[in-house]
C-alpha atoms as a PDB file:
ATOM      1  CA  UNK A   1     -24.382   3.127   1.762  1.00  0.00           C
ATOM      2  CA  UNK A   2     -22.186   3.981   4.438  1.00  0.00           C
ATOM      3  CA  UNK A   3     -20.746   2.109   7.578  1.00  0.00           C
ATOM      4  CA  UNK A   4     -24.224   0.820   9.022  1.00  0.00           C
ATOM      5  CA  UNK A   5     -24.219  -1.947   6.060  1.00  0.00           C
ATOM      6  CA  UNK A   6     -21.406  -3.043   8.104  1.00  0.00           C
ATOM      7  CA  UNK A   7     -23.550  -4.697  10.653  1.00  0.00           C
ATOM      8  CA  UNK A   8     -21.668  -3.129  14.283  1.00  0.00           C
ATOM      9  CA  UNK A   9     -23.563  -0.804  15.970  1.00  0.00           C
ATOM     10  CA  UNK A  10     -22.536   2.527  15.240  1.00  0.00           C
ATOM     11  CA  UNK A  11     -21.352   4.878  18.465  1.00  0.00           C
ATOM     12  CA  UNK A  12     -19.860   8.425  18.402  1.00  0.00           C
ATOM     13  CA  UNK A  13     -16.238   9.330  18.825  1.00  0.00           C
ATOM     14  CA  UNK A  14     -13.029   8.190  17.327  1.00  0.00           C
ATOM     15  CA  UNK A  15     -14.247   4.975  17.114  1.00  0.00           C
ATOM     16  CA  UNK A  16     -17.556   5.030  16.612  1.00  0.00           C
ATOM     17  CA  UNK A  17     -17.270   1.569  15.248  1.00  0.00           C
ATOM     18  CA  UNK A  18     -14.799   0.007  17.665  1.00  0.00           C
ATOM     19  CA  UNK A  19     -14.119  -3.383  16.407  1.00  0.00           C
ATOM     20  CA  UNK A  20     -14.194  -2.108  12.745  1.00  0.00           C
ATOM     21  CA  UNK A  21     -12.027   0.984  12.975  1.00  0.00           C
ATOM     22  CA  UNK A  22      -9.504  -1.503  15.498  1.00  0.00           C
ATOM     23  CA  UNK A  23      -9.004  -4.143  12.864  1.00  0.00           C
ATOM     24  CA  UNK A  24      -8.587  -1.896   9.957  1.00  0.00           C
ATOM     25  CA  UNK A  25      -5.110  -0.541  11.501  1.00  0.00           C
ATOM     26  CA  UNK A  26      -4.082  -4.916  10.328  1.00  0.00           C
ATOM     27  CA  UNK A  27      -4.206  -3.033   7.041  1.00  0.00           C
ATOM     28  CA  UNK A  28      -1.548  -0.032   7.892  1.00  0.00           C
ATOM     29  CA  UNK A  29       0.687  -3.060  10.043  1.00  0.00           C
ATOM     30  CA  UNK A  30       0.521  -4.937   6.848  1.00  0.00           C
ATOM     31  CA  UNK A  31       1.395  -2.741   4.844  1.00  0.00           C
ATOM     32  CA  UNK A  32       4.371  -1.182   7.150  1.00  0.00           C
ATOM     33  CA  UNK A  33       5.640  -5.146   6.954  1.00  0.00           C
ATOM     34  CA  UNK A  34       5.610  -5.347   3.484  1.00  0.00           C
ATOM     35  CA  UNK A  35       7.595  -2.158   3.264  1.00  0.00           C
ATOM     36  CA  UNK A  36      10.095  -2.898   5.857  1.00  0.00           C
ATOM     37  CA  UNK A  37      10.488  -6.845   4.615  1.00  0.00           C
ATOM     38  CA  UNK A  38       9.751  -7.048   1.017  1.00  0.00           C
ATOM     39  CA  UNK A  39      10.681  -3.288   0.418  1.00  0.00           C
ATOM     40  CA  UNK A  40       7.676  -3.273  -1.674  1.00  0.00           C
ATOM     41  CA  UNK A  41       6.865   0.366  -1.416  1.00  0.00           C
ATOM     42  CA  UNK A  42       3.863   0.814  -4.031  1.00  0.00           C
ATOM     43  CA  UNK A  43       1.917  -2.434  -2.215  1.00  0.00           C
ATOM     44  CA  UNK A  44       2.871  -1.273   1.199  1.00  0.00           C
ATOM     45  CA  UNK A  45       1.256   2.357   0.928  1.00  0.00           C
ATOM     46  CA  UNK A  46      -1.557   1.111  -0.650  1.00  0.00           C
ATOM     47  CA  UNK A  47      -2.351  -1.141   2.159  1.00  0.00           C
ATOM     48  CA  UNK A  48      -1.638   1.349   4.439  1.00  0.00           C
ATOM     49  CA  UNK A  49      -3.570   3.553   2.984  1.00  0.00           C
ATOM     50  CA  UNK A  50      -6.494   1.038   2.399  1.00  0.00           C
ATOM     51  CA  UNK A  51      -6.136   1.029   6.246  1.00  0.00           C
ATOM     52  CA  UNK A  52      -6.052   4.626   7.029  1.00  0.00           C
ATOM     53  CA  UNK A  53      -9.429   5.296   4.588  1.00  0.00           C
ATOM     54  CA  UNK A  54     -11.110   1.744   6.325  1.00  0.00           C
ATOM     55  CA  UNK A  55     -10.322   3.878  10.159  1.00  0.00           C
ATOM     56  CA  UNK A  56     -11.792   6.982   9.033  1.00  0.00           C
ATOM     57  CA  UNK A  57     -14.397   5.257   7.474  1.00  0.00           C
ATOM     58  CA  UNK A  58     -15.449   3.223  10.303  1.00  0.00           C
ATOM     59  CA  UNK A  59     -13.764   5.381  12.885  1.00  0.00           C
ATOM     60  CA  UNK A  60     -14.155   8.997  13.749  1.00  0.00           C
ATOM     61  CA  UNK A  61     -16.795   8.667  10.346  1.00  0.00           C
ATOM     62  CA  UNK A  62     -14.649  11.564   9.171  1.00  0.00           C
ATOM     63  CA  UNK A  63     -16.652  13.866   6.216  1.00  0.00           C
ATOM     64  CA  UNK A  64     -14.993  11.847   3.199  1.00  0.00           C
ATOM     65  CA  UNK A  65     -14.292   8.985   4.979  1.00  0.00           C
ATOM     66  CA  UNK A  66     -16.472   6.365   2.193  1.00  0.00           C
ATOM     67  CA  UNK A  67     -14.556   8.255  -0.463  1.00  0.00           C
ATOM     68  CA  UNK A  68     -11.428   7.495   0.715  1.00  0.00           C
ATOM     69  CA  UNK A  69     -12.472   4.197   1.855  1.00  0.00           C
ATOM     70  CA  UNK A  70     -13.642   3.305  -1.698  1.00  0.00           C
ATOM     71  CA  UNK A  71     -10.394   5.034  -3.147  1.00  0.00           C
ATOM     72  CA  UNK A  72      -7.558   3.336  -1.796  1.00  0.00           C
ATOM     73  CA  UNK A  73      -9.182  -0.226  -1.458  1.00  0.00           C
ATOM     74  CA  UNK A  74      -9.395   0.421  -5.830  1.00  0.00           C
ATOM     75  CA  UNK A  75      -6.543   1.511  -5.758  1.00  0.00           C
ATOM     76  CA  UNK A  76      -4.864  -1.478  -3.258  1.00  0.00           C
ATOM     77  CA  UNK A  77      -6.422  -3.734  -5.276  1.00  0.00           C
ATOM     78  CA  UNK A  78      -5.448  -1.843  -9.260  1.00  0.00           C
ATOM     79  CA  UNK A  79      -1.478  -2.167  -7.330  1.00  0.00           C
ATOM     80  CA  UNK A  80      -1.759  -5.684  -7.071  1.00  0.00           C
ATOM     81  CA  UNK A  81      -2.882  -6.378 -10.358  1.00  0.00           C
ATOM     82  CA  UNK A  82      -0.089  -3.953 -11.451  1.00  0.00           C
ATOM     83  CA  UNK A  83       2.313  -5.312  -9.412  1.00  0.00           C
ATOM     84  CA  UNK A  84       2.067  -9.037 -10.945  1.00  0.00           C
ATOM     85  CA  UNK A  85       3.021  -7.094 -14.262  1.00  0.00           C
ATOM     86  CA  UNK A  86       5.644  -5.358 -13.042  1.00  0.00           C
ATOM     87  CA  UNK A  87       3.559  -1.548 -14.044  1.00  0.00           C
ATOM     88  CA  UNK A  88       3.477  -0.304 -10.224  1.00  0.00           C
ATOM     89  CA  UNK A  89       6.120   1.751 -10.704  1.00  0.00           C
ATOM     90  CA  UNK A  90       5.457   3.689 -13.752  1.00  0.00           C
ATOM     91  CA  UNK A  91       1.502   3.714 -13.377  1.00  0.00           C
ATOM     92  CA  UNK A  92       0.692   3.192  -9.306  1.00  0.00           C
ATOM     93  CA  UNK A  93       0.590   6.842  -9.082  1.00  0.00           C
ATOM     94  CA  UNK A  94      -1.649   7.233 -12.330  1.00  0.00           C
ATOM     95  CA  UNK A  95      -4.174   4.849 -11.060  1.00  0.00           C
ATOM     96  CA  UNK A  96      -4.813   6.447  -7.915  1.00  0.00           C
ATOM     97  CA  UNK A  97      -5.181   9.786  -9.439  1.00  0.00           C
ATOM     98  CA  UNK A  98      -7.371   8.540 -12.005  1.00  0.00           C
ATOM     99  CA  UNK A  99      -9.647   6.451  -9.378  1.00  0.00           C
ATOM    100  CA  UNK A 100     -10.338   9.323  -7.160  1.00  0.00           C
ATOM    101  CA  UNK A 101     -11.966  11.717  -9.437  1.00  0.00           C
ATOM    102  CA  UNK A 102     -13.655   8.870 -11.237  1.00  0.00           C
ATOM    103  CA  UNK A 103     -15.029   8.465  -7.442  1.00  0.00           C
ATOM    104  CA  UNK A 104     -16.044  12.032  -6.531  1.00  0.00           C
ATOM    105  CA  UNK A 105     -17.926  12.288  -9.714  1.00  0.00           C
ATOM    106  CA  UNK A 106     -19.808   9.127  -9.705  1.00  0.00           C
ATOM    107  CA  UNK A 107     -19.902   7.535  -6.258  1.00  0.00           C
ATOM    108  CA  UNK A 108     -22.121   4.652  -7.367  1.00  0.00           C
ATOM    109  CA  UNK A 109     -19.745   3.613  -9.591  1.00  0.00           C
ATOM    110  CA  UNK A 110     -17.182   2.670  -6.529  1.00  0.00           C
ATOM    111  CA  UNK A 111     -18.806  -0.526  -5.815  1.00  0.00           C
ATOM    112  CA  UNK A 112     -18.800  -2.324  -9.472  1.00  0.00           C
ATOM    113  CA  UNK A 113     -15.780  -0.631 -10.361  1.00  0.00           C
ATOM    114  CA  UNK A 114     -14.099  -2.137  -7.713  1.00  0.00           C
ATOM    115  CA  UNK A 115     -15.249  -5.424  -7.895  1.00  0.00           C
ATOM    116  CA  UNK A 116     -14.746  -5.533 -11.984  1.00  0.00           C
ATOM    117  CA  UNK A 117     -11.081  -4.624 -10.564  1.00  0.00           C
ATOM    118  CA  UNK A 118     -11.358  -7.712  -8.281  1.00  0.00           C
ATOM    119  CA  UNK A 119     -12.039  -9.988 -11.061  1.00  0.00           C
ATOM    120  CA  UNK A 120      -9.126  -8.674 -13.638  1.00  0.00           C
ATOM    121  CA  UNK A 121      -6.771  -8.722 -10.922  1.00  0.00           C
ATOM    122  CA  UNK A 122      -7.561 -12.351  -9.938  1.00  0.00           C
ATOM    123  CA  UNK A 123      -7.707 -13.600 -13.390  1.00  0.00           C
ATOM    124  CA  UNK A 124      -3.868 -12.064 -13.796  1.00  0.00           C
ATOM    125  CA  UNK A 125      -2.423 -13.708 -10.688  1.00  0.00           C
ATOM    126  CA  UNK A 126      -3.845 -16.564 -11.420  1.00  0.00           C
ATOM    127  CA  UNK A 127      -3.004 -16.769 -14.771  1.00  0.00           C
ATOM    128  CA  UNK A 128       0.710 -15.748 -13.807  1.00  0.00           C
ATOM    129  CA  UNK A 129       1.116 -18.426 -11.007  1.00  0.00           C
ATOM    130  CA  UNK A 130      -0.887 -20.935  -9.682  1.00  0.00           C
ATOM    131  CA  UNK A 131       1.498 -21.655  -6.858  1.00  0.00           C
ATOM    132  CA  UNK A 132       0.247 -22.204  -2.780  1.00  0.00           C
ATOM    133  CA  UNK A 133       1.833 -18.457  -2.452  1.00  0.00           C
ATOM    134  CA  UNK A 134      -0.986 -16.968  -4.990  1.00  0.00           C
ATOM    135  CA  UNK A 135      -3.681 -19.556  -4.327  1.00  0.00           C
ATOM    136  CA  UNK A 136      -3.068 -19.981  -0.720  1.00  0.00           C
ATOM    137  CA  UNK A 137      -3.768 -15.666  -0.376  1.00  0.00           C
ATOM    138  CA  UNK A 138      -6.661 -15.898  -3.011  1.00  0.00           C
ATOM    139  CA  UNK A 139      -8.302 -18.479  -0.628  1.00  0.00           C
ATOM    140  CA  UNK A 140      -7.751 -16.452   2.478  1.00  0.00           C
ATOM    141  CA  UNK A 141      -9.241 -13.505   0.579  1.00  0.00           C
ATOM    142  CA  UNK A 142     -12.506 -14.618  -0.753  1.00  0.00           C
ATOM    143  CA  UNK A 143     -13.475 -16.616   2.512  1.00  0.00           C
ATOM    144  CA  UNK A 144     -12.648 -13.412   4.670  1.00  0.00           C
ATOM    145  CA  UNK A 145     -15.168 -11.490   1.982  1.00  0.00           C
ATOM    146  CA  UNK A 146     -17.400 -14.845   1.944  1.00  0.00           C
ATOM    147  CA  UNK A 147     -17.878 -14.397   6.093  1.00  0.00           C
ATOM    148  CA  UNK A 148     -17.670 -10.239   5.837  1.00  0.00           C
ATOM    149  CA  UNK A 149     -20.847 -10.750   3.354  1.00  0.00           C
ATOM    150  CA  UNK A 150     -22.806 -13.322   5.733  1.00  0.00           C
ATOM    151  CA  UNK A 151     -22.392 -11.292   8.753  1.00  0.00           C
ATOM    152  CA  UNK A 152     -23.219  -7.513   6.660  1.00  0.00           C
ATOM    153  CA  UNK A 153     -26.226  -5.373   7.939  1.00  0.00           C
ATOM    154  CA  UNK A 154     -29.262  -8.104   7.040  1.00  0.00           C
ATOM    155  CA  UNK A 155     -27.292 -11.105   6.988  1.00  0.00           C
ATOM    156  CA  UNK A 156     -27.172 -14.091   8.767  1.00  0.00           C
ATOM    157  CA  UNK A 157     -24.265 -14.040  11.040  1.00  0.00           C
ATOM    158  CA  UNK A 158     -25.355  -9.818  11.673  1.00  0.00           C
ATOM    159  CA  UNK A 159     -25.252  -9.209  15.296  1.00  0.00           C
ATOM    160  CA  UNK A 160     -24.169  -5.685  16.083  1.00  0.00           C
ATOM    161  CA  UNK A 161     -23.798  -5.597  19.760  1.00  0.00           C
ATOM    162  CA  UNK A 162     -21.179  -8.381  19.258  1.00  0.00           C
ATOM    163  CA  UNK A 163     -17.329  -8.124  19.248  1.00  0.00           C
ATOM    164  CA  UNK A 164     -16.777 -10.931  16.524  1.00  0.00           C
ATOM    165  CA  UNK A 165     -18.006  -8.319  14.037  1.00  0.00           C
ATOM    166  CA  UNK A 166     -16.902 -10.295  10.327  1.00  0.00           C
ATOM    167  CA  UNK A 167     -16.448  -7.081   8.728  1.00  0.00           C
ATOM    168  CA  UNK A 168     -13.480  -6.546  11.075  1.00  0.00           C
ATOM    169  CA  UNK A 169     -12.462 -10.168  10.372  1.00  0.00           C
ATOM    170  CA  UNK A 170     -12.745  -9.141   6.802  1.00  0.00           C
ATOM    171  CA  UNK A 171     -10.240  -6.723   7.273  1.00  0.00           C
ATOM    172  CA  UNK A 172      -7.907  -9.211   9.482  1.00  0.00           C
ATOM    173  CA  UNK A 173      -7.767 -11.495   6.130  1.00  0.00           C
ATOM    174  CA  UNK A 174      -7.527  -8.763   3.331  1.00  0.00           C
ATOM    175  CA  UNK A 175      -4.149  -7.410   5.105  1.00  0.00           C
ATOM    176  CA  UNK A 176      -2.913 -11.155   5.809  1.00  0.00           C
ATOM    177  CA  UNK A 177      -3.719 -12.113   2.401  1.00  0.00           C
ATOM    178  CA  UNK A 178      -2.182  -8.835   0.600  1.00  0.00           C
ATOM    179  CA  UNK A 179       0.910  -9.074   2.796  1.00  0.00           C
ATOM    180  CA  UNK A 180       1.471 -12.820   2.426  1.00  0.00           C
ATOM    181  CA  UNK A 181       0.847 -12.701  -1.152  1.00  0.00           C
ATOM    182  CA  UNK A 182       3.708 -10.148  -1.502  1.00  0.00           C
ATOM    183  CA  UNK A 183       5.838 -10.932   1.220  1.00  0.00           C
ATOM    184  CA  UNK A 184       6.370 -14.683  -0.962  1.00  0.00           C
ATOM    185  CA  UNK A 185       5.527 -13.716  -4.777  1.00  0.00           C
ATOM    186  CA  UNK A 186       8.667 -12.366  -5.389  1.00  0.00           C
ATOM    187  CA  UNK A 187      10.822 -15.786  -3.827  1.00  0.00           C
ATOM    188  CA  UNK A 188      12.403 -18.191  -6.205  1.00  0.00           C
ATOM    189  CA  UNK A 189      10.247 -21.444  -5.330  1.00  0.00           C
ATOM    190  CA  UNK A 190      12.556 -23.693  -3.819  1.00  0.00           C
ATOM    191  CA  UNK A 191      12.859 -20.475  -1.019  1.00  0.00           C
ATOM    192  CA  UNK A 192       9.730 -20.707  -0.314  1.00  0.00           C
ATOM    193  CA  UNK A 193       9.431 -22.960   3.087  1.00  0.00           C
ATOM    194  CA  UNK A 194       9.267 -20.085   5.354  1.00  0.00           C
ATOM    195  CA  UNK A 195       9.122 -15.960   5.797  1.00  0.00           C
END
């Protein structure tokens, strides 16, 4: 599919999609918070990672640049799930080397796979807390994807000339969500009034 169903207009260069490619560096900030303040390291490099494959993706539009994309946004999102189980350590590493040959093979599956992933990993961190901390993210998350979808290639909100692109502000909530979720998940409740 590549980075035109992303609606901004596509240029040449290292940032061939400015506003996309800009906003996906939230992702490696994120994640270099959550390693610095939650000492999460297995959430932390796969946001930053997720960030790193969303710039070369919709940056320099580097040859592998959707695999990698696809690959560490599974793989962000298969650390989460693990992480609510406590499994990150012994199988973060396992996941991502499963994911990216699963990817090479069979690109088309990168899309389904990852939102079947969604849908697991929600159902476990909801079914683990139902607190503001794992609501509150899971909120943040699905209307960032919610106003990413509306303003993708064909939508509505689609103007790619524009510098509110919502595929960057898709970005901007997927690294706030991810690094709030962890940032608080791991605080006894009654610590929970600030960060």
């Amino acid at each position: 599919m590549g980075a035109a169903v992303d609606c901004e207009a596509i240029g040449s260069g290292l940032f061939a999609q400015p506003v996309n490619s800009l906003t996906s560096l939230a992702l490696v900030v994120a994640g270099a918070l959550v390693v610095a303040r939650a000492r999460d390291w297995w959430v932390g490099m796969a946001l930053a990672a997720t960030g790193v494959g969303s710039f070369l993706f919709h940056g320099p539009l580097a040859p592998g640049g959707e695999w990698i994309h696809d690959v560490t946004l599974a793989w962000l999102i298969l650390v989460v799930g693990m992480k609510s189980r406590g499994w990150e350590q012994r199988y973060g590493a396992i996941g991502l080397a499963a994911i990216g040959p699963i990817f090479l093979i069979a690109p088309d599956l990168a899309d389904p796979f990852t939102a079947a992933l969604v849908i697991v990993t929600l159902l476990i961190l909801v079914s683990d807390r139902r607190d503001f901390d794992t609501v509150g993210p899971i909120a943040l998350l699905a209307s960032s994807a919610i106003v990413g979808r509306l303003g993708s290639s064909g939508g509505a909100w689609c103007d790619p000339d524009s510098l509110l692109q919502t595929h960057g502000l898709w970005h901007l909530g997927a690294a706030a969500a991810v690094a709030w979720w962890t940032l608080r998940r791991d605080r006894p409740l009654a610590d929970r009034t600030g960060i």
